[in-house]
C-alpha atoms as a PDB file:
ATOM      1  CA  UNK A   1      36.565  95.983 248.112  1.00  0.00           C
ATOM      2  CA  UNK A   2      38.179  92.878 247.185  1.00  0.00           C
ATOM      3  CA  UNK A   3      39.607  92.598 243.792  1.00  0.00           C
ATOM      4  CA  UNK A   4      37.252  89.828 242.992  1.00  0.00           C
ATOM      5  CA  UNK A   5      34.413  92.268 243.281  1.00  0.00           C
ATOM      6  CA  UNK A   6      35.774  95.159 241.659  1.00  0.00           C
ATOM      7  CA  UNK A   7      36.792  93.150 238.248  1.00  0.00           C
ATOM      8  CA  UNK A   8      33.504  93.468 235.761  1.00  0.00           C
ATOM      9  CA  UNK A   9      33.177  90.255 234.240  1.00  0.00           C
ATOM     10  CA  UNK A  10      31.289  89.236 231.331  1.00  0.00           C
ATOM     11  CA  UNK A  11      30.384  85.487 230.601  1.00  0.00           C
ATOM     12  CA  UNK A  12      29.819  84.607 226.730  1.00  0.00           C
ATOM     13  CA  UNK A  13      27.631  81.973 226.810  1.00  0.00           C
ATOM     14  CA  UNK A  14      25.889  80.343 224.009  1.00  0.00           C
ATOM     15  CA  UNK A  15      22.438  80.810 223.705  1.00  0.00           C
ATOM     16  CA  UNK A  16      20.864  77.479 224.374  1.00  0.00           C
ATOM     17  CA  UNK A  17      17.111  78.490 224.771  1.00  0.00           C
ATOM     18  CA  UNK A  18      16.792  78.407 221.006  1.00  0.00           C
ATOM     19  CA  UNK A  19      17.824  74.482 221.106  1.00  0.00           C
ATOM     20  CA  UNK A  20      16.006  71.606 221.164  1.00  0.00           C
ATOM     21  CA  UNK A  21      15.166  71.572 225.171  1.00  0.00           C
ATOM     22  CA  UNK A  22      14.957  67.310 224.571  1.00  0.00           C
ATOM     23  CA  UNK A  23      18.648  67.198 223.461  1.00  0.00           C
ATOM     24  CA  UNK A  24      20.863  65.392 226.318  1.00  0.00           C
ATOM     25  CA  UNK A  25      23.756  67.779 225.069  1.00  0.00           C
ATOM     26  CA  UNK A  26      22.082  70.831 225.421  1.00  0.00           C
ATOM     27  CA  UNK A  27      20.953  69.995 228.651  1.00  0.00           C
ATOM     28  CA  UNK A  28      24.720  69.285 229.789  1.00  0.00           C
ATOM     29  CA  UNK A  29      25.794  72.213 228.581  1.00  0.00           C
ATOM     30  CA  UNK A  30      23.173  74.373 229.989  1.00  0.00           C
ATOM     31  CA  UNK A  31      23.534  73.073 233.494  1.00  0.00           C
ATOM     32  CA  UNK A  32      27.548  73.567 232.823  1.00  0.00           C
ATOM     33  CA  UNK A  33      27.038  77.152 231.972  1.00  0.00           C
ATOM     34  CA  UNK A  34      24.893  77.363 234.821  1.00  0.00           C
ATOM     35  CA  UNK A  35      26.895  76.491 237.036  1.00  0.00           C
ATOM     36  CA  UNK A  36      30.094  78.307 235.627  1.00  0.00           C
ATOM     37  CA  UNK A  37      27.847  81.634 236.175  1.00  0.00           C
ATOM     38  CA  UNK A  38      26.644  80.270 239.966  1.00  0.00           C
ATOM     39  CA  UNK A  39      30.235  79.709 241.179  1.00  0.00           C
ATOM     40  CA  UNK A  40      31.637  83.059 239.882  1.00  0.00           C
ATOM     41  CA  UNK A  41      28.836  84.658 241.717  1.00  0.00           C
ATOM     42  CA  UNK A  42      28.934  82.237 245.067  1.00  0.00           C
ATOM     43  CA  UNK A  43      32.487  83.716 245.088  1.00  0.00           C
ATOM     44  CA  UNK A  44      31.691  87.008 245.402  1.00  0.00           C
ATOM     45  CA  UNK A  45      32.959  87.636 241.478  1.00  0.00           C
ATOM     46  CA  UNK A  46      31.230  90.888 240.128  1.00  0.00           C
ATOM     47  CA  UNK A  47      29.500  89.344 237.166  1.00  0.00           C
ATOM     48  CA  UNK A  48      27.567  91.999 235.019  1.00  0.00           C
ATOM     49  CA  UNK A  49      26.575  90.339 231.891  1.00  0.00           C
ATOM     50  CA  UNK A  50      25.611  87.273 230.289  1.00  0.00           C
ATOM     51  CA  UNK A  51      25.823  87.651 226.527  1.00  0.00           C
ATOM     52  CA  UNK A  52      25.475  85.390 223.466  1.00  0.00           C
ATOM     53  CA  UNK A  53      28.351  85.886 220.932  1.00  0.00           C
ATOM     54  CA  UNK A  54      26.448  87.373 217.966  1.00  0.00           C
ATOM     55  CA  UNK A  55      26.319  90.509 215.943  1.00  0.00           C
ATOM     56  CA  UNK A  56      25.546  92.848 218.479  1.00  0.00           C
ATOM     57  CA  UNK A  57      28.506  92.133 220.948  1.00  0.00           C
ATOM     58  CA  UNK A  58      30.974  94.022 220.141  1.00  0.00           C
ATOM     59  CA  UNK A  59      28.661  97.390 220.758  1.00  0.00           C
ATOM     60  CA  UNK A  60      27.323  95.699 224.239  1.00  0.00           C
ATOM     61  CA  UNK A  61      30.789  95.335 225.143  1.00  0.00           C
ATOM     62  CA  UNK A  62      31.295  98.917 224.438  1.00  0.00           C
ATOM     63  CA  UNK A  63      28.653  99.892 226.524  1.00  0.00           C
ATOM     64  CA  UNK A  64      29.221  97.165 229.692  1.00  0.00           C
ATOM     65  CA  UNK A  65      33.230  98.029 229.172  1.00  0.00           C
ATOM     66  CA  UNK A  66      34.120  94.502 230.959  1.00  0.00           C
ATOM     67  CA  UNK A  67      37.817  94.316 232.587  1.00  0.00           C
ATOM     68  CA  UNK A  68      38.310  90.141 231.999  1.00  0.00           C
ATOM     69  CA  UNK A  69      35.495  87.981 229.247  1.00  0.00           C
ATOM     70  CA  UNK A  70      34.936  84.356 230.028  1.00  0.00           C
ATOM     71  CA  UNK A  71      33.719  82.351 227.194  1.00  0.00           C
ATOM     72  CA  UNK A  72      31.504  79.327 227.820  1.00  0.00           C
ATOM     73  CA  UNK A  73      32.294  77.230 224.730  1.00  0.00           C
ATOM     74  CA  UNK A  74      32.432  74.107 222.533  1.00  0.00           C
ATOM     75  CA  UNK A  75      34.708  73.501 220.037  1.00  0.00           C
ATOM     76  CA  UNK A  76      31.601  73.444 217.940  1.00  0.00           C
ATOM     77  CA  UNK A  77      30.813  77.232 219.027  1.00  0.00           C
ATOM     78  CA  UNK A  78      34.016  78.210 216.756  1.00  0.00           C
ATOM     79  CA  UNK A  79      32.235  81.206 215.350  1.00  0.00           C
ATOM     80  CA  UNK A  80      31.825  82.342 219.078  1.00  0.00           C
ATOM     81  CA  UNK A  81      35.715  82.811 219.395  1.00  0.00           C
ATOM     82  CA  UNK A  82      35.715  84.886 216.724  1.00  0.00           C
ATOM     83  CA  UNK A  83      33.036  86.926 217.885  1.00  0.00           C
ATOM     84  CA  UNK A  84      34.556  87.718 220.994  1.00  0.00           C
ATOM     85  CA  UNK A  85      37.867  88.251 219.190  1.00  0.00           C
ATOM     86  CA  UNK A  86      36.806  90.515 216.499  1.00  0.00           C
ATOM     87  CA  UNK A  87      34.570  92.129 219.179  1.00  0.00           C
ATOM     88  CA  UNK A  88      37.806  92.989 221.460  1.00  0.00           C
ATOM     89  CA  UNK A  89      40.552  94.014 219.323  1.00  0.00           C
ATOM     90  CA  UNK A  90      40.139  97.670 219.265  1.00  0.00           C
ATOM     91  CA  UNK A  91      39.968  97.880 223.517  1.00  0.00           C
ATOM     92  CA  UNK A  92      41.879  94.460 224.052  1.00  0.00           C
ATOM     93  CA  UNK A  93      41.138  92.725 227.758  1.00  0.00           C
ATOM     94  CA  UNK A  94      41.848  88.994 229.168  1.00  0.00           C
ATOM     95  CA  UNK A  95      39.663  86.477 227.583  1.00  0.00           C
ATOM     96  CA  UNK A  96      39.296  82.945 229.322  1.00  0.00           C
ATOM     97  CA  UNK A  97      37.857  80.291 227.874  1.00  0.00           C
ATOM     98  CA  UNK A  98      35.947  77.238 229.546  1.00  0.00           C
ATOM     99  CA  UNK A  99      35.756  73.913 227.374  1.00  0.00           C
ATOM    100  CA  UNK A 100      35.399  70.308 228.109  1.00  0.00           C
ATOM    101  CA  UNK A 101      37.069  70.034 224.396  1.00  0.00           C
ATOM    102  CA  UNK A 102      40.008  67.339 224.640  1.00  0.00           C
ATOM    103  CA  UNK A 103      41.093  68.326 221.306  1.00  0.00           C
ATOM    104  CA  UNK A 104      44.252  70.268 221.712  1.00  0.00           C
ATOM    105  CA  UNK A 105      44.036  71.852 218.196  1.00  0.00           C
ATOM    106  CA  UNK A 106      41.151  73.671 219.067  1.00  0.00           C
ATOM    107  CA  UNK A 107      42.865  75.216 221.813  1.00  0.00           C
ATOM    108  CA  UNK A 108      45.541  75.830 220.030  1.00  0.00           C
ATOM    109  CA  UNK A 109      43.710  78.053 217.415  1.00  0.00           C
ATOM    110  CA  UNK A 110      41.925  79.390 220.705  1.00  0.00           C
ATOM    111  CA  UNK A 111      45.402  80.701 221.902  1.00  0.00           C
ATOM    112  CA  UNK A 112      46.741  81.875 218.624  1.00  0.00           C
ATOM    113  CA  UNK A 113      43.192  83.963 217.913  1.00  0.00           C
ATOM    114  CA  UNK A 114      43.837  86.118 221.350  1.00  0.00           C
ATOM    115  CA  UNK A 115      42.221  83.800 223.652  1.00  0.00           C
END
């Protein structure tokens, strides 16, 4: 088994559904979170969740027990760093986060929260 397949990933994604399907933004992002999840897969990546960062993640975490968490994120989705964050500190892993955000501060904070 190659290591690609034998790392458990988990992609936190928000959850766009709930958003105004006309909006051009949430259509970009959508199809970018799409195909984040379609080229982790196409490469043979063992993806076993896609969660949205709310209340419940740290316990479905717990339960999928993930080895590396990729967030799918806008600088706007600030609250979904900290979900992930809070939600990992007691069983730390790698966390990765995928932004088209050119605003280096936000990475910044990303770095210094764990990220």
């Amino acid at each position: 088994m190659s290591t690609s397949q034998s790392l458990r990933l988990v992609v936190i994604a928000p959850d766009l559904a709930e958003s105004d399907a006309d909006d051009e933004r949430v259509g970009f992002l959508a199809k970018r979170s799409r195909q984040l999840r379609i080229g982790l897969l196409e490469n043979n990546y063992n993806l076993v969740a896609v969660l949205p960062a709310d209340t419940f993640l740290t316990e479905r975490l717990a339960q999928l027990q993930p080895d590396m968490i990729i967030v799918d994120a806008e600088s706007e989705a600030r609250d979904s760093l900290e979900h992930v964050v809070m939600a990992t500190r007691d069983a730390r892993r790698p966390i990765v986060l995928f932004t088209n955000d050119s605003e280096t501060t936000h990475v910044k904070a990303a770095v210094a929260a764990g990220v």
